[in-house]
N, C-alpha and C. Protein backbone atom coordinates (compact mmCIF):
# COMPACT_ATOMS: atom_id res chain seq x y z
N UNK A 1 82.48 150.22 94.75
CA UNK A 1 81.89 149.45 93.68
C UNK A 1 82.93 149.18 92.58
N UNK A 2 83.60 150.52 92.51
CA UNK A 2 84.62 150.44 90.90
C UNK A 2 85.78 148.92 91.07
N UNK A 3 85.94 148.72 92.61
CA UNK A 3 87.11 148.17 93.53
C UNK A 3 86.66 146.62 93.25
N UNK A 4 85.19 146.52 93.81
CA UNK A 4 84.32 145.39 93.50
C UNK A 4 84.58 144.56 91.75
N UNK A 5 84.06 145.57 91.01
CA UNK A 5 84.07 145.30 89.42
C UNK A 5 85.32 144.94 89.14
N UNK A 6 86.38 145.93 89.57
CA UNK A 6 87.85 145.40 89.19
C UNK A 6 88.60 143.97 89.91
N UNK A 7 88.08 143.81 90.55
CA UNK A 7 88.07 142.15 91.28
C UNK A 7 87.82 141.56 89.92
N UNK A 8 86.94 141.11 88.88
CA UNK A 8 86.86 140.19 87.64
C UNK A 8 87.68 140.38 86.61
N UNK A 9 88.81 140.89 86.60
CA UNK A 9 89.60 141.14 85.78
C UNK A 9 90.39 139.65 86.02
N UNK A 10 90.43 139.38 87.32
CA UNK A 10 91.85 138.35 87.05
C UNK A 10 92.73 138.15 86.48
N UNK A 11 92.34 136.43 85.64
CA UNK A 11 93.58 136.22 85.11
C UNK A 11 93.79 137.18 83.66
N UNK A 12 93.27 137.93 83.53
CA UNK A 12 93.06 138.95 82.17
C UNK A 12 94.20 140.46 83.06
N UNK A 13 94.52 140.50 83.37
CA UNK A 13 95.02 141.39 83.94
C UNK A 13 96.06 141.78 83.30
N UNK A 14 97.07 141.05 83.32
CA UNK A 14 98.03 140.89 81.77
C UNK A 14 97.99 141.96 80.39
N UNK A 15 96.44 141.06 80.28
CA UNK A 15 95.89 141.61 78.64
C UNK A 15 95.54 143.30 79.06
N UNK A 16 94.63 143.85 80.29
CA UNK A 16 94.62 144.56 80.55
C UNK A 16 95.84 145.98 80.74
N UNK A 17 96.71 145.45 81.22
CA UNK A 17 97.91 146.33 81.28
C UNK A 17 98.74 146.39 80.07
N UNK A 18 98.44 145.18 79.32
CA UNK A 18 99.41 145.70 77.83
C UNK A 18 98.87 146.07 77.03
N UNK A 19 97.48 146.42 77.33
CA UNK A 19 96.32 147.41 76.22
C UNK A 19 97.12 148.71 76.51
N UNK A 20 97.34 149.61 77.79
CA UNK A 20 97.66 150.57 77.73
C UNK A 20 99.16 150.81 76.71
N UNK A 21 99.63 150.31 77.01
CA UNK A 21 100.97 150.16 76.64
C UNK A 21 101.60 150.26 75.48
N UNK A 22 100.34 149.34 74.51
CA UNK A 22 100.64 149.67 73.30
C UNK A 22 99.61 150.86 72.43
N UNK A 23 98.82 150.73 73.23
CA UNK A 23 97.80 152.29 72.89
C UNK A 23 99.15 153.39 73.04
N UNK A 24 99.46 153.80 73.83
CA UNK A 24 100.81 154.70 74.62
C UNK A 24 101.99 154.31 73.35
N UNK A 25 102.54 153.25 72.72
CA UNK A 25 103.51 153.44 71.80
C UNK A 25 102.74 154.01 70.73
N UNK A 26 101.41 153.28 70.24
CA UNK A 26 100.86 153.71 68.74
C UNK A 26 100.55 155.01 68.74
N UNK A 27 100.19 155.63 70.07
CA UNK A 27 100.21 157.39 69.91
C UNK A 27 101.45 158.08 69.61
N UNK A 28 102.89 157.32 70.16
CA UNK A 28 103.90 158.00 70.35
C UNK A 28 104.28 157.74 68.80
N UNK A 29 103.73 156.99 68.06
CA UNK A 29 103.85 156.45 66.53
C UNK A 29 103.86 157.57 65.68
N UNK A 30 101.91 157.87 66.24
CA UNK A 30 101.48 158.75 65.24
C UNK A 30 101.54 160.73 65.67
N UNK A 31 102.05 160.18 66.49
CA UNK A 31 102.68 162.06 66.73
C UNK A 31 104.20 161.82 65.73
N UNK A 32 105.13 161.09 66.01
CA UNK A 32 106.58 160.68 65.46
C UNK A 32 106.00 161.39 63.48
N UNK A 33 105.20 160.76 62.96
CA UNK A 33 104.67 160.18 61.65
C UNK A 33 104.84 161.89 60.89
N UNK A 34 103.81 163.06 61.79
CA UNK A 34 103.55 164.46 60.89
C UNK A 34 104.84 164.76 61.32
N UNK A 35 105.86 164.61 62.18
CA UNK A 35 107.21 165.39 62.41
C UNK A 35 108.35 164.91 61.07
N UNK A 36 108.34 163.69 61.10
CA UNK A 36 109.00 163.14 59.76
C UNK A 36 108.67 163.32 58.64
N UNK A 37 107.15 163.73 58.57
CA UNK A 37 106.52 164.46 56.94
C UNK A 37 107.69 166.12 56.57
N UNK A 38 107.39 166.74 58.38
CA UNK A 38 107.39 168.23 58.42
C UNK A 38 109.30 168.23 57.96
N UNK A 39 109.89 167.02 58.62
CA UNK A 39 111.54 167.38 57.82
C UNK A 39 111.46 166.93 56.63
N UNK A 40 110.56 165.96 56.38
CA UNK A 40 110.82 166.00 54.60
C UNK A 40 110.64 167.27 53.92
N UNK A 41 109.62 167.92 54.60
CA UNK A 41 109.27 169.38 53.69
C UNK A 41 110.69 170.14 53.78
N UNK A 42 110.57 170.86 54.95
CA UNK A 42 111.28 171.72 55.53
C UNK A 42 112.77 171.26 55.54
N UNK A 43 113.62 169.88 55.18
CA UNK A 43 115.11 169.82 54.81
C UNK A 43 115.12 168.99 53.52
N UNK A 44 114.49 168.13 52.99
CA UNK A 44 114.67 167.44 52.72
C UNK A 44 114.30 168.39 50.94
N UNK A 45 113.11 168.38 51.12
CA UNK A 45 112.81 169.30 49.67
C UNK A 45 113.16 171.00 49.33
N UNK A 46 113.53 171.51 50.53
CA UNK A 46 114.10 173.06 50.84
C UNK A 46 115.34 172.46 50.24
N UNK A 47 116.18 171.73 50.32
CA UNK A 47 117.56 171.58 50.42
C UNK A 47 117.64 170.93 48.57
N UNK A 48 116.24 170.22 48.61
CA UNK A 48 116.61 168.85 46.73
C UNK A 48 117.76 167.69 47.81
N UNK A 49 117.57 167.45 48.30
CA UNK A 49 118.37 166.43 48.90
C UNK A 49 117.13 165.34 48.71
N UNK A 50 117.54 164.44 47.74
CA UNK A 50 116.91 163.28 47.91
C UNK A 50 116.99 162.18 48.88
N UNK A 51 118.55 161.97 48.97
CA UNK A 51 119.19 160.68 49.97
C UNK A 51 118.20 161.16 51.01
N UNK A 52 118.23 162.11 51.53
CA UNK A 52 117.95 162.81 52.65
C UNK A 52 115.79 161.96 52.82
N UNK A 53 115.61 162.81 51.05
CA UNK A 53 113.97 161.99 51.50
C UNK A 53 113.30 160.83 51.51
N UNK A 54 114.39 160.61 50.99
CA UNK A 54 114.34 158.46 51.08
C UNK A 54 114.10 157.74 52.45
N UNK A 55 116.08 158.54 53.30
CA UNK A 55 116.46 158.33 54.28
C UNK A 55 114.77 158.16 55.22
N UNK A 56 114.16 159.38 54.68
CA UNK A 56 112.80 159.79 56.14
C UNK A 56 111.71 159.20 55.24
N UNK A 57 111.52 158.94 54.50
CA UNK A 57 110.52 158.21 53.55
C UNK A 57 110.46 156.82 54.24
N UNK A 58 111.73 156.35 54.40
CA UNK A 58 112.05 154.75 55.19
C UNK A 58 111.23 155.06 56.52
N UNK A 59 111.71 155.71 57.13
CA UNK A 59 111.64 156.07 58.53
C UNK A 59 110.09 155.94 58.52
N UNK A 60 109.66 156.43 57.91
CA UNK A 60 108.28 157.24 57.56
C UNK A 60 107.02 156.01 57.48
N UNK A 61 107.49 154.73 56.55
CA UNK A 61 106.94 154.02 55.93
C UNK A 61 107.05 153.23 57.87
N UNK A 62 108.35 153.00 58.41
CA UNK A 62 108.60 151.92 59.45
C UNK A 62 107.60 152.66 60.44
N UNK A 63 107.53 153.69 60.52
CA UNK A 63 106.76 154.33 61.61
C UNK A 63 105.17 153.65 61.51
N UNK A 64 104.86 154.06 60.43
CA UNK A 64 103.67 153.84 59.76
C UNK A 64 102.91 152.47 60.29
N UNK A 65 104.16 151.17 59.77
CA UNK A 65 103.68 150.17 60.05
C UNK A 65 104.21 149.38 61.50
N UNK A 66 104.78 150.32 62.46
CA UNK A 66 104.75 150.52 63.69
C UNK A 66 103.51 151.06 64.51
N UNK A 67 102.78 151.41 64.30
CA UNK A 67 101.64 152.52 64.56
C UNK A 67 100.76 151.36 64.23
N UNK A 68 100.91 150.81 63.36
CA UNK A 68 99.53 149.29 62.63
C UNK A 68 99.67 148.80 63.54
N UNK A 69 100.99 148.25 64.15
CA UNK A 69 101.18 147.03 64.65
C UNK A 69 101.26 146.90 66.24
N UNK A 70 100.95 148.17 67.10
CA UNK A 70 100.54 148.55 68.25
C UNK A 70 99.50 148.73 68.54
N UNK A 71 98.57 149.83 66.96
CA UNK A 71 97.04 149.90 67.25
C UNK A 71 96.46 148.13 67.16
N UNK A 72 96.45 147.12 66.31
CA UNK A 72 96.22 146.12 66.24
C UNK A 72 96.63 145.32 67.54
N UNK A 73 97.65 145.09 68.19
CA UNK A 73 97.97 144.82 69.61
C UNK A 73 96.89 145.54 70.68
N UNK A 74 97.27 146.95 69.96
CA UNK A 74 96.15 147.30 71.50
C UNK A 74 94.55 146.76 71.51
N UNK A 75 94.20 146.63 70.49
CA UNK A 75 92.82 146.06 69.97
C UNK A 75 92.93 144.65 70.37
N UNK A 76 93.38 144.02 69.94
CA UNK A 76 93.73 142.33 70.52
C UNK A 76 93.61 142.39 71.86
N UNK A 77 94.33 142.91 72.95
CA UNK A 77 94.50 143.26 73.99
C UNK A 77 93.30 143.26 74.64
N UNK A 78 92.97 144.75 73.87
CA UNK A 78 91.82 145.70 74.76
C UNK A 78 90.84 144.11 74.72
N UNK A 79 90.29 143.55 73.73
CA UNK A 79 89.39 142.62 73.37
C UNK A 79 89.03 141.44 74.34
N UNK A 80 90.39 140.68 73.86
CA UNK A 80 90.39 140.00 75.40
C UNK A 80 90.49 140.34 76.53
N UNK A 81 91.40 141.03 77.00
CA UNK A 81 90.70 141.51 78.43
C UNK A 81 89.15 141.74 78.67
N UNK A 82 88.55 142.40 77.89
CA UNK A 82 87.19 142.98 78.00
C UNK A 82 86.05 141.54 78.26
N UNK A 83 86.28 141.04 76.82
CA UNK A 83 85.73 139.55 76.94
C UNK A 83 86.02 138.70 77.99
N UNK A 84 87.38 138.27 78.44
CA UNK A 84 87.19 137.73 79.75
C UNK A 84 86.69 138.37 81.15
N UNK A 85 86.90 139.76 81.58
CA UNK A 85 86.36 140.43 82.33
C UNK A 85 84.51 140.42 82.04
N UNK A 86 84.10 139.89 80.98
CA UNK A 86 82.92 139.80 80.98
C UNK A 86 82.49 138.47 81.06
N UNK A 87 83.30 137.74 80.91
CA UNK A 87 83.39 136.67 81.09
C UNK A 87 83.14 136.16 82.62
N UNK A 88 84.37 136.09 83.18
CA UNK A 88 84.02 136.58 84.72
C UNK A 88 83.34 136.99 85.75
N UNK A 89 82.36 138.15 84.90
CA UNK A 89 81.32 138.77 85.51
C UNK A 89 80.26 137.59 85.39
N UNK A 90 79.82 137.70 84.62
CA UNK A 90 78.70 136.77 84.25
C UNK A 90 78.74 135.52 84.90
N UNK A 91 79.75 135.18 84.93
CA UNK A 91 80.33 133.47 86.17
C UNK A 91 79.84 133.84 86.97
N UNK A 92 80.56 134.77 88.15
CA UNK A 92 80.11 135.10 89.47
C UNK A 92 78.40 135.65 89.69
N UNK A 93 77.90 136.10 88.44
CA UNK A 93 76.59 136.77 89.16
C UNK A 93 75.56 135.26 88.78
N UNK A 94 76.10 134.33 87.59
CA UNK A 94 75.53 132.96 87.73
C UNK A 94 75.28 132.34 89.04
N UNK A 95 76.59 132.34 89.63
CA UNK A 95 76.69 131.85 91.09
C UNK A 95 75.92 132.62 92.03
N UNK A 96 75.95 133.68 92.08
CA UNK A 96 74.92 134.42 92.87
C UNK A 96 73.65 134.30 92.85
N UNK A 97 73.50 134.08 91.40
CA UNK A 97 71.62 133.75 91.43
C UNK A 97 71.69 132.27 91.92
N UNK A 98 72.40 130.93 91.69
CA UNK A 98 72.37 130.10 92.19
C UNK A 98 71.71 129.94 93.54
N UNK A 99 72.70 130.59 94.29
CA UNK A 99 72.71 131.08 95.83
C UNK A 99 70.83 131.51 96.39
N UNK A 100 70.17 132.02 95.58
CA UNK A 100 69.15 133.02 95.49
C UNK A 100 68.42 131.98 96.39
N UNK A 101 67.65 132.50 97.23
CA UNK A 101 66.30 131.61 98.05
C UNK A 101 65.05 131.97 97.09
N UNK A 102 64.01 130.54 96.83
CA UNK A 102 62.93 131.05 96.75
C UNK A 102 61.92 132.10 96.47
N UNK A 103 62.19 132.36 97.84
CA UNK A 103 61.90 133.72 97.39
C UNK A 103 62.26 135.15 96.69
N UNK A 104 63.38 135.05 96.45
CA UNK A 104 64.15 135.54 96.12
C UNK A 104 63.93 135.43 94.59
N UNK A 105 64.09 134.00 93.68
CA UNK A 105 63.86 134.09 92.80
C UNK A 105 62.44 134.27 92.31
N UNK A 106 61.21 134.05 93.10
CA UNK A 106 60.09 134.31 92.46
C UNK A 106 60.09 136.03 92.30
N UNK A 107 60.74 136.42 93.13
CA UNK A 107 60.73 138.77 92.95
C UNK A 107 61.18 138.74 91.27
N UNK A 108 62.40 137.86 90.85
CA UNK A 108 62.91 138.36 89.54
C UNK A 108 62.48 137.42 88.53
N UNK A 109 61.92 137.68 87.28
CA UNK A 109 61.38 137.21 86.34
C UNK A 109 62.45 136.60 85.73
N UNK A 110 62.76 135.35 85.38
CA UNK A 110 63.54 135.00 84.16
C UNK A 110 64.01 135.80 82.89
N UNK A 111 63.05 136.44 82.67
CA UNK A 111 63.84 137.71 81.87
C UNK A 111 64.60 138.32 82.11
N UNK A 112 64.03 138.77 83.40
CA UNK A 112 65.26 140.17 83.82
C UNK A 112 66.70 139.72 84.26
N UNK A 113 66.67 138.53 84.74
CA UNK A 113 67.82 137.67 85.41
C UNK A 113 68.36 137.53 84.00
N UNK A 114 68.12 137.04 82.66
CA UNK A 114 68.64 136.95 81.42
C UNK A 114 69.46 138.44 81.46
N UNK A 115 68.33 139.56 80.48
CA UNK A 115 68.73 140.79 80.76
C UNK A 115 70.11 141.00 81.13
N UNK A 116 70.08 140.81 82.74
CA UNK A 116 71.21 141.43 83.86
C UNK A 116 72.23 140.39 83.00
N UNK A 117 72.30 139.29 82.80
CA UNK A 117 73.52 138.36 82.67
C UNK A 117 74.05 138.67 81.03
N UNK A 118 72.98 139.67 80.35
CA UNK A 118 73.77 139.48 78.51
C UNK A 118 73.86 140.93 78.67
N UNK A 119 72.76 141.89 78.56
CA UNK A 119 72.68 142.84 78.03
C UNK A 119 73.51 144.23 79.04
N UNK A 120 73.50 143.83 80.57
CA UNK A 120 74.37 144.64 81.18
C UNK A 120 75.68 144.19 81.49
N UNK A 121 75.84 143.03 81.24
CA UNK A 121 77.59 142.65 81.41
C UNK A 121 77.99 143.07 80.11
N UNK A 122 77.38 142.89 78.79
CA UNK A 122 77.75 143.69 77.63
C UNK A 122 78.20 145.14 77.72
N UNK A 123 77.10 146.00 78.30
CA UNK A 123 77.37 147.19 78.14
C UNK A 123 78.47 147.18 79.54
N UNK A 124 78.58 146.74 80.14
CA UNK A 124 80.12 146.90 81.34
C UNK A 124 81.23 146.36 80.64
N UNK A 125 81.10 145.29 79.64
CA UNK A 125 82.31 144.81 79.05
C UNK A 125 82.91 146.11 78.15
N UNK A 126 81.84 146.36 77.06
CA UNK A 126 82.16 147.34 76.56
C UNK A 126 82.84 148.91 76.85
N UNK A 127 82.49 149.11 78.11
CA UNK A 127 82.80 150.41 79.05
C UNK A 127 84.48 149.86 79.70
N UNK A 128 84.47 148.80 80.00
CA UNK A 128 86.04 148.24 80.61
C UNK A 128 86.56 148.71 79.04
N UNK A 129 85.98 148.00 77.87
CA UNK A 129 87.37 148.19 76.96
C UNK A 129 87.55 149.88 76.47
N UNK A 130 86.95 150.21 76.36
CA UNK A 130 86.77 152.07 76.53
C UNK A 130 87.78 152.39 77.22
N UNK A 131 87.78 152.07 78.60
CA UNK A 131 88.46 152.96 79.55
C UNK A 131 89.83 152.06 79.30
N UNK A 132 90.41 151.21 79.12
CA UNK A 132 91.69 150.59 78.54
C UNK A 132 91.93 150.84 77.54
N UNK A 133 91.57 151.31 76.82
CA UNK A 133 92.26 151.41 74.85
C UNK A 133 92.03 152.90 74.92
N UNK A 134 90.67 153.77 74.72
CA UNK A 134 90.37 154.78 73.87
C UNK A 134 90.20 155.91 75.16
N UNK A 135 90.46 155.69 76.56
CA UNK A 135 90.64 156.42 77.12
C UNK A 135 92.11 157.25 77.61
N UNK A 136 92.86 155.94 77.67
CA UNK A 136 94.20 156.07 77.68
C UNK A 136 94.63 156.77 76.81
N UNK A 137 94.37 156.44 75.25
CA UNK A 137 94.75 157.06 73.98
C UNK A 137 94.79 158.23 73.85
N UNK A 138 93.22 158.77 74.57
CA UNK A 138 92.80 160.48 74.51
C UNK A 138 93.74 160.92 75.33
N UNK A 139 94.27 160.53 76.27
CA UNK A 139 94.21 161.28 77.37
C UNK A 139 96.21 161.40 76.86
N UNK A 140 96.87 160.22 76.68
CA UNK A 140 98.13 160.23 75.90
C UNK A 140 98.03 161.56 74.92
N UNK A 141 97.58 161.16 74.14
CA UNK A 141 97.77 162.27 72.88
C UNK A 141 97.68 163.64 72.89
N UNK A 142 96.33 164.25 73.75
CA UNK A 142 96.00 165.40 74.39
C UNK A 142 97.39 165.72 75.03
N UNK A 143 97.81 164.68 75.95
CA UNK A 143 99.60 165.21 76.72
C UNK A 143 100.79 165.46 75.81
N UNK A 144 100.67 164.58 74.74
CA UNK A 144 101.69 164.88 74.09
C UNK A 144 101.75 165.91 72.87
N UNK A 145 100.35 166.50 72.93
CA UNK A 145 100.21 167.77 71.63
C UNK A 145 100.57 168.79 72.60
N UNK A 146 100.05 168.90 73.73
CA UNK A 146 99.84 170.19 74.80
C UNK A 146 101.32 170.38 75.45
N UNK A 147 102.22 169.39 75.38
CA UNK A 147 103.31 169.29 75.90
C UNK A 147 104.28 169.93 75.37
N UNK A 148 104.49 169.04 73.73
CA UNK A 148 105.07 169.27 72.72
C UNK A 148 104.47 170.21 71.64
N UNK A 149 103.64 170.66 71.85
CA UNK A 149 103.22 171.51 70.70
C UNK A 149 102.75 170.59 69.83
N UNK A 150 101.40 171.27 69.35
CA UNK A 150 100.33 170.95 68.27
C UNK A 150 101.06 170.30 66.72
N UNK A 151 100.96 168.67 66.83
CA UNK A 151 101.66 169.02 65.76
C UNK A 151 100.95 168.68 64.62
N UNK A 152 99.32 168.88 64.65
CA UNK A 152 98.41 169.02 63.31
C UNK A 152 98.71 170.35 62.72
């Protein structure tokens, strides 16, 4: 079935694979972000070296709006993909009811045929962008605290 569903991705496929991608930099962002706080503490103000907290203050600020500008990509991303993959869906199961005999359509009420075409390609659109953006993310970050050590 999962094999089936992933067939409507198509031409979104693209958008799909560079959701992960930049989910995967904006984590590697915001792990980067408390390590550059922790040398400002620990060299930068241990030492009174200012150059020094500028130097990572810069760093600090670019990270920052590195981390914006991947989470916002991955969101763009995740979005469209999701929307056209729902997009997609909804085409093909149009065509399918097309297809429907008679009898076939008197079993399903016009409602429920609505229903199936808004309210469950919604909740499948929504579940595709889940598992592309905020699953990836968890599952990134969890690797890179457990790897590297906790760095909350």
């Amino acid at each position: 079935m999962i094999k089936k569903l992933a067939s409507f991705v198509k031409e979104y496929k693209k958008d799909a694979i560079l959701t992960p991608i930049f989910v995967i930099l904006e984590v590697v962002m915001e792990v980067i972000i408390p390590l550059l706080m922790a040398r400002i503490i620990d060299v930068g103000i241990q030492n009174g070296d200012v150059n020094y907290i500028l130097e990572m203050g810069v760093l600090l600020i670019i990270s920052a709006i590195l981390s914006l500008t991947f989470g916002m990509l991955s969101g763009r991303f995740a979005a469209k993909a999701s929307a056209g993959y729902a997009k997609n869906l909804r085409k093909a199961m149009f065509h399918k009811i097309q297809d429907y005999s008679f009898e076939n359509i008197d079993k399903f009420s016009t409602s429920s045929l609505v229903t199936r075409m808004t309210t469950d390609v919604t909740n499948v659109q929504m579940a595709f962008q889940m598992i592309i953006r905020i699953l990836v993310r968890r599952t990134n970050y969890d690797d890179i605290c457990f790897n590297y050590g906790n760095v909350n």
